[in-house]
C-alpha atoms as a PDB file:
ATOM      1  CA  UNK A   1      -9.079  -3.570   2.737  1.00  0.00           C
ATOM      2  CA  UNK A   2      -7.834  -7.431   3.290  1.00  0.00           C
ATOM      3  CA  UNK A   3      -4.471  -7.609   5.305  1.00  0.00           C
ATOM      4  CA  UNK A   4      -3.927  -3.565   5.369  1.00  0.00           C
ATOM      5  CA  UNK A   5      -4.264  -2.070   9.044  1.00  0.00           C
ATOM      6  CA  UNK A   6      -4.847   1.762   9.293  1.00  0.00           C
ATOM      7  CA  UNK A   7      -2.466   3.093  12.121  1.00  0.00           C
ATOM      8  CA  UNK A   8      -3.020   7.228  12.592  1.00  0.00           C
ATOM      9  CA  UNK A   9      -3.235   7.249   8.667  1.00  0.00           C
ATOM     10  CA  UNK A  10      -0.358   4.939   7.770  1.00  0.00           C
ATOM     11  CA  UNK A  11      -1.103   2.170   6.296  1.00  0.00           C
ATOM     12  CA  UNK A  12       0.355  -1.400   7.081  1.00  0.00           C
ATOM     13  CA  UNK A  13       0.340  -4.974   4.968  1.00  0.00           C
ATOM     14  CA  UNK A  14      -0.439  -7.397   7.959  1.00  0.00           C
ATOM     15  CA  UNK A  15       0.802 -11.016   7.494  1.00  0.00           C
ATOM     16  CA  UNK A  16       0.791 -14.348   9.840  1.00  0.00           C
ATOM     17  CA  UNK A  17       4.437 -15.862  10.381  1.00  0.00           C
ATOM     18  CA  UNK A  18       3.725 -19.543  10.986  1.00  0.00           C
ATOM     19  CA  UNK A  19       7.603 -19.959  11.557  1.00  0.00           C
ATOM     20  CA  UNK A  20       6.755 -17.863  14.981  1.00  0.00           C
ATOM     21  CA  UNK A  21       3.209 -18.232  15.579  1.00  0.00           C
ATOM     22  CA  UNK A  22       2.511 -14.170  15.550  1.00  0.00           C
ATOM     23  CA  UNK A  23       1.278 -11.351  12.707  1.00  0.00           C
ATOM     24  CA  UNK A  24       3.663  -9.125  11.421  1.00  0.00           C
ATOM     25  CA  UNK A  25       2.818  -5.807  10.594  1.00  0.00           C
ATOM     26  CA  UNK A  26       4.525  -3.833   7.987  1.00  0.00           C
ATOM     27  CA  UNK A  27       4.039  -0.331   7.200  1.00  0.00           C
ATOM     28  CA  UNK A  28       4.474   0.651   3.530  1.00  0.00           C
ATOM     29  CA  UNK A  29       4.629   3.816   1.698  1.00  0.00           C
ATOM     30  CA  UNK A  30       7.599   4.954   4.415  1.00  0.00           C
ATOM     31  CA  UNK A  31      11.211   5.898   3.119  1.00  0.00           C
ATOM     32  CA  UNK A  32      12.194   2.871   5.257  1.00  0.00           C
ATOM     33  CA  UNK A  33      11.408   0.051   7.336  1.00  0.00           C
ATOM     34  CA  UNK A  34       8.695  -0.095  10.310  1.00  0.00           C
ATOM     35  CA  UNK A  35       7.810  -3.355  11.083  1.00  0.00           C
ATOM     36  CA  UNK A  36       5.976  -4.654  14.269  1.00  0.00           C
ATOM     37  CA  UNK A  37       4.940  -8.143  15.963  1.00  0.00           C
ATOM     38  CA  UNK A  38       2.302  -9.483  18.021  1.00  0.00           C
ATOM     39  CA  UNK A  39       0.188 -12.664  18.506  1.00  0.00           C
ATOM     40  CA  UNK A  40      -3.289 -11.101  18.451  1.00  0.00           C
ATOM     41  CA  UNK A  41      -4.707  -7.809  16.205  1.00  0.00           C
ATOM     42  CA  UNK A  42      -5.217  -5.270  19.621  1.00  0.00           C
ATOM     43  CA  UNK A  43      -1.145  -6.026  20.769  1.00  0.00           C
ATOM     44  CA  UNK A  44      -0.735  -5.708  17.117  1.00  0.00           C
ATOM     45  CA  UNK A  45      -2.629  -2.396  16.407  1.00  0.00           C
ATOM     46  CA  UNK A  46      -0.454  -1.160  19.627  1.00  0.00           C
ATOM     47  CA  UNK A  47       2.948  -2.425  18.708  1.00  0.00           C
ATOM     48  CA  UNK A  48       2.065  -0.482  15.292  1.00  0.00           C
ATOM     49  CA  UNK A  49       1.579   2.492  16.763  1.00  0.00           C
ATOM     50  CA  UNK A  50       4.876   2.146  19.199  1.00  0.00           C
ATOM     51  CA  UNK A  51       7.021   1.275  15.821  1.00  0.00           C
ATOM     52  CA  UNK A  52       5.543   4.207  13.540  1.00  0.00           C
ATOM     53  CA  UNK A  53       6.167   6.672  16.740  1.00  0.00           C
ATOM     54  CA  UNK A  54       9.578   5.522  16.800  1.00  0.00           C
ATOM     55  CA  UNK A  55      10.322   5.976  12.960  1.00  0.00           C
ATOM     56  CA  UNK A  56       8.900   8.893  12.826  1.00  0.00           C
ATOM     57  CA  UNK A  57      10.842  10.276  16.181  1.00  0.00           C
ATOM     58  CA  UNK A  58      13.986   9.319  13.893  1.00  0.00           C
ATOM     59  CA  UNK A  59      13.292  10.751  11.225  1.00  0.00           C
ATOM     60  CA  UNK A  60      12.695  13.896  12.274  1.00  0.00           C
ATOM     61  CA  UNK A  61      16.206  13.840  14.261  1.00  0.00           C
ATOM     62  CA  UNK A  62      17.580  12.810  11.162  1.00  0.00           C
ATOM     63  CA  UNK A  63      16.068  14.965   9.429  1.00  0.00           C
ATOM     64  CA  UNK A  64      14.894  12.934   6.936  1.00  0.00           C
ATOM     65  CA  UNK A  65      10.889  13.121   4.925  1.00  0.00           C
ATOM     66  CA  UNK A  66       9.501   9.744   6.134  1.00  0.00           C
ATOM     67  CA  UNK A  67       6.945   9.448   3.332  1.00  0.00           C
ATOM     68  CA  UNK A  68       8.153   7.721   0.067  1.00  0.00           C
ATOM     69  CA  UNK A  69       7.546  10.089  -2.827  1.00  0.00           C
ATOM     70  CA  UNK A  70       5.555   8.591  -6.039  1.00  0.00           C
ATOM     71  CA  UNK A  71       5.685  10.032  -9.603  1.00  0.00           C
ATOM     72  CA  UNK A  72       2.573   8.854 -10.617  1.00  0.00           C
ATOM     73  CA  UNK A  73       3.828   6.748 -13.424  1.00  0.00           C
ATOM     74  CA  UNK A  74       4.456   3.489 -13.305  1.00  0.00           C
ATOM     75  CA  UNK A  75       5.337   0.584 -16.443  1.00  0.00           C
ATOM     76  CA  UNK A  76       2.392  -2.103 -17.059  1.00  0.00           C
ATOM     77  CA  UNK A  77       2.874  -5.600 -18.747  1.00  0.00           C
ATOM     78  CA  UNK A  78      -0.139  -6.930 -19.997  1.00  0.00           C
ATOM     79  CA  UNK A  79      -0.788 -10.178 -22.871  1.00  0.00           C
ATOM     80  CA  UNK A  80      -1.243  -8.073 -26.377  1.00  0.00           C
ATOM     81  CA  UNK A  81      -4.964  -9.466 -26.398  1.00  0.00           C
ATOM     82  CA  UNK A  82      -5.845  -7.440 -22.496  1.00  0.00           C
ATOM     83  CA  UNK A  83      -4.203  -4.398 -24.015  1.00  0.00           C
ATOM     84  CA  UNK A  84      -6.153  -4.726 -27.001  1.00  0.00           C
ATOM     85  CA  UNK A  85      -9.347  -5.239 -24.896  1.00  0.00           C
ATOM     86  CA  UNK A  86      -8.765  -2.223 -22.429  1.00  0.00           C
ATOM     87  CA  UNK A  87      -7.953   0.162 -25.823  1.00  0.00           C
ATOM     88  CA  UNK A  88     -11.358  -0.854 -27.111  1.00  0.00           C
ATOM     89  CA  UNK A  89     -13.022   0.259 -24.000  1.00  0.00           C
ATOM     90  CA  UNK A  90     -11.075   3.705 -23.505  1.00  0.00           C
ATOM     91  CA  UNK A  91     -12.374   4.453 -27.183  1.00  0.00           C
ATOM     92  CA  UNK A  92     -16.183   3.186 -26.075  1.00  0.00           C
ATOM     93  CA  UNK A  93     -15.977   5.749 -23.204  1.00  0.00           C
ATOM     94  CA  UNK A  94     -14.234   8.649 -25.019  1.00  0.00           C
ATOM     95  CA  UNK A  95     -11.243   8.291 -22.576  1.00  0.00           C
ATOM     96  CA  UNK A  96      -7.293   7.856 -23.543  1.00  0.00           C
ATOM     97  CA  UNK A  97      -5.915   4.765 -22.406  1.00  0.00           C
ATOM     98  CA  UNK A  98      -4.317   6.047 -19.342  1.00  0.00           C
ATOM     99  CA  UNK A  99      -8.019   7.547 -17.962  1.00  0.00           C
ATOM    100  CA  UNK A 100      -9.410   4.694 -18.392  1.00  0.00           C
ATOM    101  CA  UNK A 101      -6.909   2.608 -16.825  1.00  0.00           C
ATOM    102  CA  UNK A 102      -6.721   4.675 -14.200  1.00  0.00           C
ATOM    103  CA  UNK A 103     -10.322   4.748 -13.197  1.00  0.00           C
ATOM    104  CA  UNK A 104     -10.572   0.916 -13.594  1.00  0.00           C
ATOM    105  CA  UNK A 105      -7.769   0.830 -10.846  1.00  0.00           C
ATOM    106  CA  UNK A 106      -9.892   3.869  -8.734  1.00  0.00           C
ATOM    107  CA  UNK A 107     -12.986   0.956  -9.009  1.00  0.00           C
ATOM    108  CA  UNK A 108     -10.878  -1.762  -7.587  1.00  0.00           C
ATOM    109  CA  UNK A 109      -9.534   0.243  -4.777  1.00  0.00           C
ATOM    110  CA  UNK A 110     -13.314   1.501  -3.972  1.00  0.00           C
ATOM    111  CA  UNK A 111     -14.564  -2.466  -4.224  1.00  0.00           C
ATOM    112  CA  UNK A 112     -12.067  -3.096  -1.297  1.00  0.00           C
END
């Protein structure tokens, strides 16, 4: 996937910072903030790996779950005409709205 480094099964949104000529590395999903810094991808693959140690190191002292918890539900705004659209194609398939929106998300993640 574009910008998203894999570090020992965390994932991380990887950015350039023109303002200091390096990537930044950010992992998500994570209760709270592990970022990381380097000017080329192997430094930056190795400073991930020093920051997620770290975070997790405290939050086990803290005793605190380092993974962010989801509910699986989440609000969507879309124009009245998409969610027309995507309601035609549930019925098509024979799926509810929420199947069908939530394999046409699965598809997206797949194609990247």
């Amino acid at each position: 996937m574009m910008n998203i480094m894999e570090i020992k099964g965390y994932k991380a949104v990887i950015k350039y910072d023109p303002s200091i000529d390096m990537f930044r590395g950010e992992f998500v999903n994570l209760n709270g903030g592990a970022d990381f810094y380097a000017s080329n991808i192997k430094d930056l693959r190795k400073e991930g790996e020093i920051s997620l140690k770290v975070y997790l190191e405290m939050c086990k002292e803290e005793g605190v779950n380092p993974h962010k918890e989801f509910s699986g539900k989440f609000n969507l705004r879309v124009s009245p005409e998409l969610h027309a659209e995507v309601v035609a194609i549930a019925a098509a398939e024979g799926k509810s709205l929420n199947q069908c929106v939530a394999d046409m998300l699965r598809e997206v993640i797949k194609s990247h």
